[in-house]
C-alpha atoms as a PDB file:
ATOM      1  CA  UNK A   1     146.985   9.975   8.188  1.00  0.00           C
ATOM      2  CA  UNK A   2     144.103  11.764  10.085  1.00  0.00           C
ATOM      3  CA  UNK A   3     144.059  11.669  13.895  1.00  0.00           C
ATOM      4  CA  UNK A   4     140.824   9.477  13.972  1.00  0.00           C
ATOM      5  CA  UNK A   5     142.502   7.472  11.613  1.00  0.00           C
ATOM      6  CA  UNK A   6     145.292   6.829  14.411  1.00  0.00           C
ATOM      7  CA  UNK A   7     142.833   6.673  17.071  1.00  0.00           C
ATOM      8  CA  UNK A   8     140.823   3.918  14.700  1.00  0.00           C
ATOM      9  CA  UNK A   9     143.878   2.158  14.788  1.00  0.00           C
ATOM     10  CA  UNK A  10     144.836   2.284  18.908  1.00  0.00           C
ATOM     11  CA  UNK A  11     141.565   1.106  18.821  1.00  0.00           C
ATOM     12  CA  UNK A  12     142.243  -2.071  16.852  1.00  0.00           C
ATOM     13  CA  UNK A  13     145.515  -2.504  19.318  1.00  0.00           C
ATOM     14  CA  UNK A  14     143.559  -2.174  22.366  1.00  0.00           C
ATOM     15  CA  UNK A  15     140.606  -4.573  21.740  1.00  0.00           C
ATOM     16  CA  UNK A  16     143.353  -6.969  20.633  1.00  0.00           C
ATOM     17  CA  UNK A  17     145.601  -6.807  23.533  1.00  0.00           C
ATOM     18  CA  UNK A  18     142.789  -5.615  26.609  1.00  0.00           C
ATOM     19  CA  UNK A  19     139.796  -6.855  24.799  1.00  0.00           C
ATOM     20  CA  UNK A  20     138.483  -3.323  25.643  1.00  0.00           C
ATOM     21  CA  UNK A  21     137.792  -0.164  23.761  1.00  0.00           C
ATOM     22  CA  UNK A  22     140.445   2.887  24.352  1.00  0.00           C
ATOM     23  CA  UNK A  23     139.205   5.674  25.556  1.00  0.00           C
ATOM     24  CA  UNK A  24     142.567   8.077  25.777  1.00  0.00           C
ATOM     25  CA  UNK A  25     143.176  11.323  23.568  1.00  0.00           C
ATOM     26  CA  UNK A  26     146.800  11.011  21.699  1.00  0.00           C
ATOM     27  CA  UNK A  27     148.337  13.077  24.258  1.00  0.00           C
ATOM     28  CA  UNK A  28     147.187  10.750  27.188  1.00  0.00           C
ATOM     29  CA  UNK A  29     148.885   7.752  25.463  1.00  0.00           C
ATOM     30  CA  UNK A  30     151.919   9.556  25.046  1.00  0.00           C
ATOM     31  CA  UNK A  31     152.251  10.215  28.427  1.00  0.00           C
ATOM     32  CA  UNK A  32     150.851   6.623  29.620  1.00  0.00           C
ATOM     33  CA  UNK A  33     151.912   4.628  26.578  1.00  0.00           C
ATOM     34  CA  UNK A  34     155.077   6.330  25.492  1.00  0.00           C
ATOM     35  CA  UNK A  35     156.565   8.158  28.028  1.00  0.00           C
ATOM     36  CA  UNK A  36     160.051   6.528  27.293  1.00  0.00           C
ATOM     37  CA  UNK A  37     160.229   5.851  23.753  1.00  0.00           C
ATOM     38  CA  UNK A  38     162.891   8.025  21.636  1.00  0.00           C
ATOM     39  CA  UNK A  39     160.137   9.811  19.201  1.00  0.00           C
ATOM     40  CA  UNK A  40     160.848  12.612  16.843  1.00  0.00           C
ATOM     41  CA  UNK A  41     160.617  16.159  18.164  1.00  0.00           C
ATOM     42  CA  UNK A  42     158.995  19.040  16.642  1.00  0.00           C
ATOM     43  CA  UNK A  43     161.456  22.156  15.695  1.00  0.00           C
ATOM     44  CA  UNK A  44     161.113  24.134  12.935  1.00  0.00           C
ATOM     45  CA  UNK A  45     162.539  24.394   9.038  1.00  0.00           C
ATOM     46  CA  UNK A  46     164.923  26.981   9.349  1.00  0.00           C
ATOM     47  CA  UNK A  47     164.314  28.729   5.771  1.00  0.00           C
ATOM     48  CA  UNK A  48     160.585  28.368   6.289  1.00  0.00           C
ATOM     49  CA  UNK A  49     159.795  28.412   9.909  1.00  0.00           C
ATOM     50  CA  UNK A  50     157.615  25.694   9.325  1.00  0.00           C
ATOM     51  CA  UNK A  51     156.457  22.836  11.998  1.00  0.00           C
ATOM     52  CA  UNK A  52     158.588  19.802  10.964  1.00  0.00           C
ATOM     53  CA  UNK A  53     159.824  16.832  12.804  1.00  0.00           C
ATOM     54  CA  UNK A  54     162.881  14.804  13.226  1.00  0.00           C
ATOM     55  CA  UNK A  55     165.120  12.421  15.478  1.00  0.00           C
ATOM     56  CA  UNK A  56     168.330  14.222  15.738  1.00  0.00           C
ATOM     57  CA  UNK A  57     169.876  15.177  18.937  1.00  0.00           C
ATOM     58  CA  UNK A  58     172.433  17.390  18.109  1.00  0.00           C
ATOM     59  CA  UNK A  59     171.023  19.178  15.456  1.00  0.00           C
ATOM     60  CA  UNK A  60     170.186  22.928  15.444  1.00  0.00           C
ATOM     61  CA  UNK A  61     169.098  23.923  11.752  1.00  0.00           C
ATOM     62  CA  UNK A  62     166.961  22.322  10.320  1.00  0.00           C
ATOM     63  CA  UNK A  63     165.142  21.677   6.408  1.00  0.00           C
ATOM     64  CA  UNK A  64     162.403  19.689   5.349  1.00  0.00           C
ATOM     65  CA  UNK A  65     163.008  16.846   3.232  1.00  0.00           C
ATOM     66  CA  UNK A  66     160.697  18.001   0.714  1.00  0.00           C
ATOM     67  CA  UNK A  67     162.147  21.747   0.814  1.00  0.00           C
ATOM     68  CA  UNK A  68     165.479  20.679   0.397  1.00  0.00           C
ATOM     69  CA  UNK A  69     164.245  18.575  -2.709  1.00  0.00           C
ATOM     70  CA  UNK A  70     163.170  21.665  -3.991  1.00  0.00           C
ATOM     71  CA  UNK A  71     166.213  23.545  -3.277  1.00  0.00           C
ATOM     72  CA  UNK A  72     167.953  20.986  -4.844  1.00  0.00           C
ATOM     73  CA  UNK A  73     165.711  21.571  -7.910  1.00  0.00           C
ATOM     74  CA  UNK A  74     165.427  24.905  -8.243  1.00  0.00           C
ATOM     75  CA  UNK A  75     168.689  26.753  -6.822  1.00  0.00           C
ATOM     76  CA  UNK A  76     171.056  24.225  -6.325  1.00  0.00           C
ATOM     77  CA  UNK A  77     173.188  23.542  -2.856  1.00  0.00           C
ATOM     78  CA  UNK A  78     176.736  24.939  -4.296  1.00  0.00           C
ATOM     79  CA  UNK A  79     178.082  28.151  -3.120  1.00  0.00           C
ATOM     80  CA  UNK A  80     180.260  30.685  -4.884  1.00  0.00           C
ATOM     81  CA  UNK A  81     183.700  30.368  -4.038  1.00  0.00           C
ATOM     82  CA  UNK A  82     185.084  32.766  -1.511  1.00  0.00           C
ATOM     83  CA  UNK A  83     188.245  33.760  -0.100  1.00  0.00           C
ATOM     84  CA  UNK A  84     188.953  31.463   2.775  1.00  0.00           C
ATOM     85  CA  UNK A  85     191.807  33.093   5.656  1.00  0.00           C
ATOM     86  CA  UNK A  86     191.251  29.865   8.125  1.00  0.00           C
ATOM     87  CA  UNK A  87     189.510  27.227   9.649  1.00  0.00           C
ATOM     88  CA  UNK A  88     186.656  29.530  11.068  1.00  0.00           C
ATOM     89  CA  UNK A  89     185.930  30.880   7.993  1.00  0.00           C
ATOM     90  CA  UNK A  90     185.269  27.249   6.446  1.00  0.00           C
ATOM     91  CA  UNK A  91     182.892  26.535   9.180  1.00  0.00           C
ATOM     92  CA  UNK A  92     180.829  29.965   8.858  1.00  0.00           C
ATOM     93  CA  UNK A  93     180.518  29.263   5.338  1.00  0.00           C
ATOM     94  CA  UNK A  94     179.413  25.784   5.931  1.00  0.00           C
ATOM     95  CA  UNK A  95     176.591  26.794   8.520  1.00  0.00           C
ATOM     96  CA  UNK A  96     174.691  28.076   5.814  1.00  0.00           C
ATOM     97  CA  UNK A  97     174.170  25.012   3.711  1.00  0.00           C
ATOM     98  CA  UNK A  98     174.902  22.659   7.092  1.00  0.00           C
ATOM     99  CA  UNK A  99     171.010  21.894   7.524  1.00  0.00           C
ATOM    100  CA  UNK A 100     169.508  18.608   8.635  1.00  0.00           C
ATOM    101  CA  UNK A 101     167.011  17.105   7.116  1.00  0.00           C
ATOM    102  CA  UNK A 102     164.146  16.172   8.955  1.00  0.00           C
ATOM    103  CA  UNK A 103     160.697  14.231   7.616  1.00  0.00           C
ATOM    104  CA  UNK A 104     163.049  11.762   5.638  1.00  0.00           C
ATOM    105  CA  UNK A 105     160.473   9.500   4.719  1.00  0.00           C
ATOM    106  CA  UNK A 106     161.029   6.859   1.633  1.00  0.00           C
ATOM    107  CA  UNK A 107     159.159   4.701   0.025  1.00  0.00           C
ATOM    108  CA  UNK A 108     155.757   4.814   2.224  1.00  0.00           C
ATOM    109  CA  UNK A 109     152.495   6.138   2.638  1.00  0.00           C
ATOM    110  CA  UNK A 110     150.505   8.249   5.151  1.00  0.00           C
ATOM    111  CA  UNK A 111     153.137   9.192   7.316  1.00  0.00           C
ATOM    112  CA  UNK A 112     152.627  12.090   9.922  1.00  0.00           C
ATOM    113  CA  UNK A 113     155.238  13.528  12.404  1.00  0.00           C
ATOM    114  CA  UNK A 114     157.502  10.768  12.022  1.00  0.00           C
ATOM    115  CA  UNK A 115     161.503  10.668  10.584  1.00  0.00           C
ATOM    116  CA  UNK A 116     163.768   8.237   8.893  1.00  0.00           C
ATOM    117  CA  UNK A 117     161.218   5.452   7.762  1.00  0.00           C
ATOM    118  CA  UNK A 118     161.213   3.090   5.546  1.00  0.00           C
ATOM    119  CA  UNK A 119     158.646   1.261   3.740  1.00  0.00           C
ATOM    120  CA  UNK A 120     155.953   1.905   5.887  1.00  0.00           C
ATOM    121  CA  UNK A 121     152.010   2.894   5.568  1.00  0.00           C
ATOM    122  CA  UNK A 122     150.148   4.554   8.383  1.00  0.00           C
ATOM    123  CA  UNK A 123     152.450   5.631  10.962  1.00  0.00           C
ATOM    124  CA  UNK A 124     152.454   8.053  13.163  1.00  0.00           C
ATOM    125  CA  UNK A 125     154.876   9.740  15.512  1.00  0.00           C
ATOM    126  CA  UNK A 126     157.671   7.565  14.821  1.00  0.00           C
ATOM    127  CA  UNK A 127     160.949   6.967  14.284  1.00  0.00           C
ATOM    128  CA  UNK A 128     163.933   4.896  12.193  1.00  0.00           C
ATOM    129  CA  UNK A 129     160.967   2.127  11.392  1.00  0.00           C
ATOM    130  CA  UNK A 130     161.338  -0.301   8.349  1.00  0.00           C
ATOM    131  CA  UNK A 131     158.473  -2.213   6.645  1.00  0.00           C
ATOM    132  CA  UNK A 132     155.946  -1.954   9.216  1.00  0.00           C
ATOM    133  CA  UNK A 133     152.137  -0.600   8.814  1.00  0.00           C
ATOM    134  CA  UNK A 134     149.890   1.081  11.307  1.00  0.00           C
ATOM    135  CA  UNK A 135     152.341   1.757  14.099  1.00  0.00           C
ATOM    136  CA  UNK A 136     152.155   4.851  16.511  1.00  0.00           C
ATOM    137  CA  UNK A 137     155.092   6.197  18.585  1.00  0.00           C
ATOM    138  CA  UNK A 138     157.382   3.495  17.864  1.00  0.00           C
ATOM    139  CA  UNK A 139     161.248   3.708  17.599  1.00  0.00           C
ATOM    140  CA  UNK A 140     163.469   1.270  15.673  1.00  0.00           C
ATOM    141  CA  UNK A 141     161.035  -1.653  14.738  1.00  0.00           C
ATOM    142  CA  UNK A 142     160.322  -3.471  11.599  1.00  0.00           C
ATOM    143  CA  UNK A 143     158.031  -5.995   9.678  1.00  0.00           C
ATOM    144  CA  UNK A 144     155.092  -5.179  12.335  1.00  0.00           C
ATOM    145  CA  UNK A 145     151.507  -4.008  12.633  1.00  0.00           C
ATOM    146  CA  UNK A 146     149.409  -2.296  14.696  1.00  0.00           C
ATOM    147  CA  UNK A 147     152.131  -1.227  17.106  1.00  0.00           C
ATOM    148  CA  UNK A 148     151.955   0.853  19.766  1.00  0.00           C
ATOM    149  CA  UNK A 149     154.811   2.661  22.225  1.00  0.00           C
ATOM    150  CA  UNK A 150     156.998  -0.310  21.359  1.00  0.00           C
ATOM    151  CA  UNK A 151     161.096   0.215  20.514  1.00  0.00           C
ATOM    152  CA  UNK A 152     163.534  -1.929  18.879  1.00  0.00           C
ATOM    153  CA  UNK A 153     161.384  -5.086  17.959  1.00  0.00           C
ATOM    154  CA  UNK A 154     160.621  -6.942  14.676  1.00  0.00           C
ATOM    155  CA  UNK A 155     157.592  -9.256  13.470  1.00  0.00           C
ATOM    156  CA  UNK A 156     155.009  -7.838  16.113  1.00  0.00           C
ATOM    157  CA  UNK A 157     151.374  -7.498  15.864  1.00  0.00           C
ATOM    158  CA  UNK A 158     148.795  -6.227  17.691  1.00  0.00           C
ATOM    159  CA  UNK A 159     151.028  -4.903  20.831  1.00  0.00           C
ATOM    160  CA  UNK A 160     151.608  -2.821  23.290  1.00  0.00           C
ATOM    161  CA  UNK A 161     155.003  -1.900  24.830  1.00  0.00           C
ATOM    162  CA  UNK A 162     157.161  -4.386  23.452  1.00  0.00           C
ATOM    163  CA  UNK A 163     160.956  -3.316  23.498  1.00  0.00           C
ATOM    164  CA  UNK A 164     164.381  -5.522  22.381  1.00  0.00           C
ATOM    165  CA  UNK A 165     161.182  -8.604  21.183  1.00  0.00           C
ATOM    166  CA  UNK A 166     160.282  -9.825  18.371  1.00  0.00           C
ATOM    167  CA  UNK A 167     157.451 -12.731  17.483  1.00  0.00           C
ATOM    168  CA  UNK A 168     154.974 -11.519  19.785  1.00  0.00           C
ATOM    169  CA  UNK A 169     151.172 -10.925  19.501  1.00  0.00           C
ATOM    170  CA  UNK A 170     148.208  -9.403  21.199  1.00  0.00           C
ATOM    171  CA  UNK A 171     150.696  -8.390  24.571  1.00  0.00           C
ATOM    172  CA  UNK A 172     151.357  -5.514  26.489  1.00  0.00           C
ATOM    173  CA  UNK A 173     154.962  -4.463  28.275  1.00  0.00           C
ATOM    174  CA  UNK A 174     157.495  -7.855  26.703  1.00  0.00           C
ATOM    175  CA  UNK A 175     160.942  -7.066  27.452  1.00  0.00           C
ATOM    176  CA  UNK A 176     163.604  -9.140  25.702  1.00  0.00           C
ATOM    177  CA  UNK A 177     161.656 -11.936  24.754  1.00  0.00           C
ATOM    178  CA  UNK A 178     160.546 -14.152  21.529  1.00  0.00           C
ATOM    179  CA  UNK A 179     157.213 -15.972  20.539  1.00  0.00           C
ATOM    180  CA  UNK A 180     154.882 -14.025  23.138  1.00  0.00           C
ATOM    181  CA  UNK A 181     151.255 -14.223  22.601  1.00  0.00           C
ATOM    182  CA  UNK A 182     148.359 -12.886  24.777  1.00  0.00           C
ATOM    183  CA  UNK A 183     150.230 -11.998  27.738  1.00  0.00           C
ATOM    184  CA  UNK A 184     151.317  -9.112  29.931  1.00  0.00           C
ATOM    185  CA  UNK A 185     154.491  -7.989  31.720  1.00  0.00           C
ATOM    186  CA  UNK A 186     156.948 -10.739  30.467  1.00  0.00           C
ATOM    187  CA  UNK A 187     160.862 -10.621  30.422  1.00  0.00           C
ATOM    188  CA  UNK A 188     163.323 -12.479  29.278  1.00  0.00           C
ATOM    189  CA  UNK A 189     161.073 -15.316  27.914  1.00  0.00           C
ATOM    190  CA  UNK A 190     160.331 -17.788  25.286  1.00  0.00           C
ATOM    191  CA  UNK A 191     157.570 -19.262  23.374  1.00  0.00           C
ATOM    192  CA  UNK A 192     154.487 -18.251  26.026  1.00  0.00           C
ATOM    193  CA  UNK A 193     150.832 -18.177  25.753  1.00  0.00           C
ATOM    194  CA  UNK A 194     148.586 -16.325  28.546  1.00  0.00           C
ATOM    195  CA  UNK A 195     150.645 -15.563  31.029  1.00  0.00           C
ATOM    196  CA  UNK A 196     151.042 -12.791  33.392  1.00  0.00           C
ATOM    197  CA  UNK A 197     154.411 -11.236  35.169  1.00  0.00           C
ATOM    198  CA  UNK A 198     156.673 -14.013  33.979  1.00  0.00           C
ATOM    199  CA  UNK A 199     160.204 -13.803  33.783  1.00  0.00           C
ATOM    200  CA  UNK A 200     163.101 -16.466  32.209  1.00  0.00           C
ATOM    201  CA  UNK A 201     160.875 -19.208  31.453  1.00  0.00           C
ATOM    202  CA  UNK A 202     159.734 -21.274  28.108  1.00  0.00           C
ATOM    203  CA  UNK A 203     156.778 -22.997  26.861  1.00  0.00           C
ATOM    204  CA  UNK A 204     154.620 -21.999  29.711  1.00  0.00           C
ATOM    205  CA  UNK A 205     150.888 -21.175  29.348  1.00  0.00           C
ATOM    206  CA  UNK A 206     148.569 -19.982  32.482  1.00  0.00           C
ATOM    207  CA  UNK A 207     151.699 -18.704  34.780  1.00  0.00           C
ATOM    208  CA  UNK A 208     151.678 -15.630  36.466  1.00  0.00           C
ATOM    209  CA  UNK A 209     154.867 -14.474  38.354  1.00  0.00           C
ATOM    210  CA  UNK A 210     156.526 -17.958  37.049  1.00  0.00           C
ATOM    211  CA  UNK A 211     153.530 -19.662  38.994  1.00  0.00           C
ATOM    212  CA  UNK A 212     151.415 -22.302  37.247  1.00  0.00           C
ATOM    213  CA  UNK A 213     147.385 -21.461  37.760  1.00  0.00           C
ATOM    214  CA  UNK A 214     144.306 -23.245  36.190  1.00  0.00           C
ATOM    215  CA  UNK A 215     142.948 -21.537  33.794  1.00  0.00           C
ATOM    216  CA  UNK A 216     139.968 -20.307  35.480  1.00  0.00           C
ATOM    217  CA  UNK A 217     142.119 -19.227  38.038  1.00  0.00           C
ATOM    218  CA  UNK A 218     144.044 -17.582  35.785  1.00  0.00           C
ATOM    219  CA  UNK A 219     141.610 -15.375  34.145  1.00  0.00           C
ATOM    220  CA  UNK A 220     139.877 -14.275  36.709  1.00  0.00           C
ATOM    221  CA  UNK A 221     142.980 -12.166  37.498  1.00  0.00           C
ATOM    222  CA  UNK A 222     144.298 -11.410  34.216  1.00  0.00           C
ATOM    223  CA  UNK A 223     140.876  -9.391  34.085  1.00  0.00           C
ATOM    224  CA  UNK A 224     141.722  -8.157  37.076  1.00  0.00           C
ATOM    225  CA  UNK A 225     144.848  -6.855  35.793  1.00  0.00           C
ATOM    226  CA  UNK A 226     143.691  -5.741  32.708  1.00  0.00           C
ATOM    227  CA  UNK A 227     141.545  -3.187  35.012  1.00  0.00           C
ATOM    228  CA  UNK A 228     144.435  -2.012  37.106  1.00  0.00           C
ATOM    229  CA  UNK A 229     146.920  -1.264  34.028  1.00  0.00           C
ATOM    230  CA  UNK A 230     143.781   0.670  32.260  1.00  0.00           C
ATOM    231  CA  UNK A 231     142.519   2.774  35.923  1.00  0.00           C
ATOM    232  CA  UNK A 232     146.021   3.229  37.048  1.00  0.00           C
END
């Protein structure tokens, strides 16, 4: 997947969710967008000293899944046997075949700088993701599209910053919450339409801050809003 390709696709997301154009490079979104999502970091294979990617913490060598395919292949991971005097000399032996793998991608398609997914087409920068397509710096969601700086959510489309969520459409920053469509800044809630800064309520439409407006009323500021996240 090319970078205009992910761009084409923020794109989508944004005209869904702002009903604007975006008109950020991918290293602005990162830092406005993504800032705290777990995402793979770059290190390097250490037979190849090639660029890879991965989502370990603690690891400090590291192989490409495809290059330790082709180890597997072609040389084989077992060592010769070798006199052992103790424990140290176990663990010095296993640092040389005690890689991780990074890049473990399975089962998808057009899949750049992301590790551990699953079933996925067109993702980018992501990580432990299942059965999702077109999502960009995402950690830990599944069945969703056109995703973007979310974590830990399943059955999204067309959002932005949705963590611990699931159901929701076309909304930007949903914490915790279920059935969300068309709205922005919502925790803790269920089953809303259009509605801003809403917290613990259900089966609301045209609230903002748990307040009920008229719809007029109510769009008037949601475009104002849509303004400050965007200029901020």
């Amino acid at each position: 997947m090319t970078e205009q390709v992910t761009l084409d696709i923020i794109n989508k997301i944004f005209k869904s969710v702002f009903g604007c154009e975006n008109t950020w490079d991918l290293n602005l979104l990162l830092e406005k967008m993504a800032f705290d999502i777990k995402l793979p970091k770059q290190v390097r294979d250490t037979f190849t000293n090639e660029i890879t990617w991965t989502d370990s913490i603690n690891g400090t060598k590291f192989i490409t899944n495809n290059n330790m395919e082709k180890r597997d292949t072609e040389v084989g991971w077992m060592l010769p046997k070798r006199e052992v005097h103790n424990l140290q000399d176990i663990i010095n032996i296993w640092q040389e075949v005690n890689v991780m793998t990074t890049e473990r991608v399975y089962d998808s398609m057009d899949v750049v700088n992301s590790d551990t997914i699953y079933r996925c087409e067109k993702v980018y920068r992501s990580s432990s993701c299942s059965d999702s397509k077109s999502i960009i710096y995402c950690d830990s969601c599944s069945e969703c599209e056109y995703l973007l700086a979310s974590q830990r959510s399943g059955n999204c489309n067309f959002c932005i910053r949705v963590d611990d969520s699931k159901n929701c459409s076309n909304s930007y920053s949903v914490i915790c919450s279920n059935k969300i469509s068309n709205s922005l800044f919502i925790q803790d809630c269920y089953d809303l339409n259009e509605c801003l800064f809403c917290s613990h309520i259900a089966s609301k439409r045209f609230c903002i801050a748990n307040m009920q407006f008229e719809e007029y009323e109510y769009f008037e500021i949601k475009e104002k809003i849509i303004k400050w996240i965007l200029n901020s």
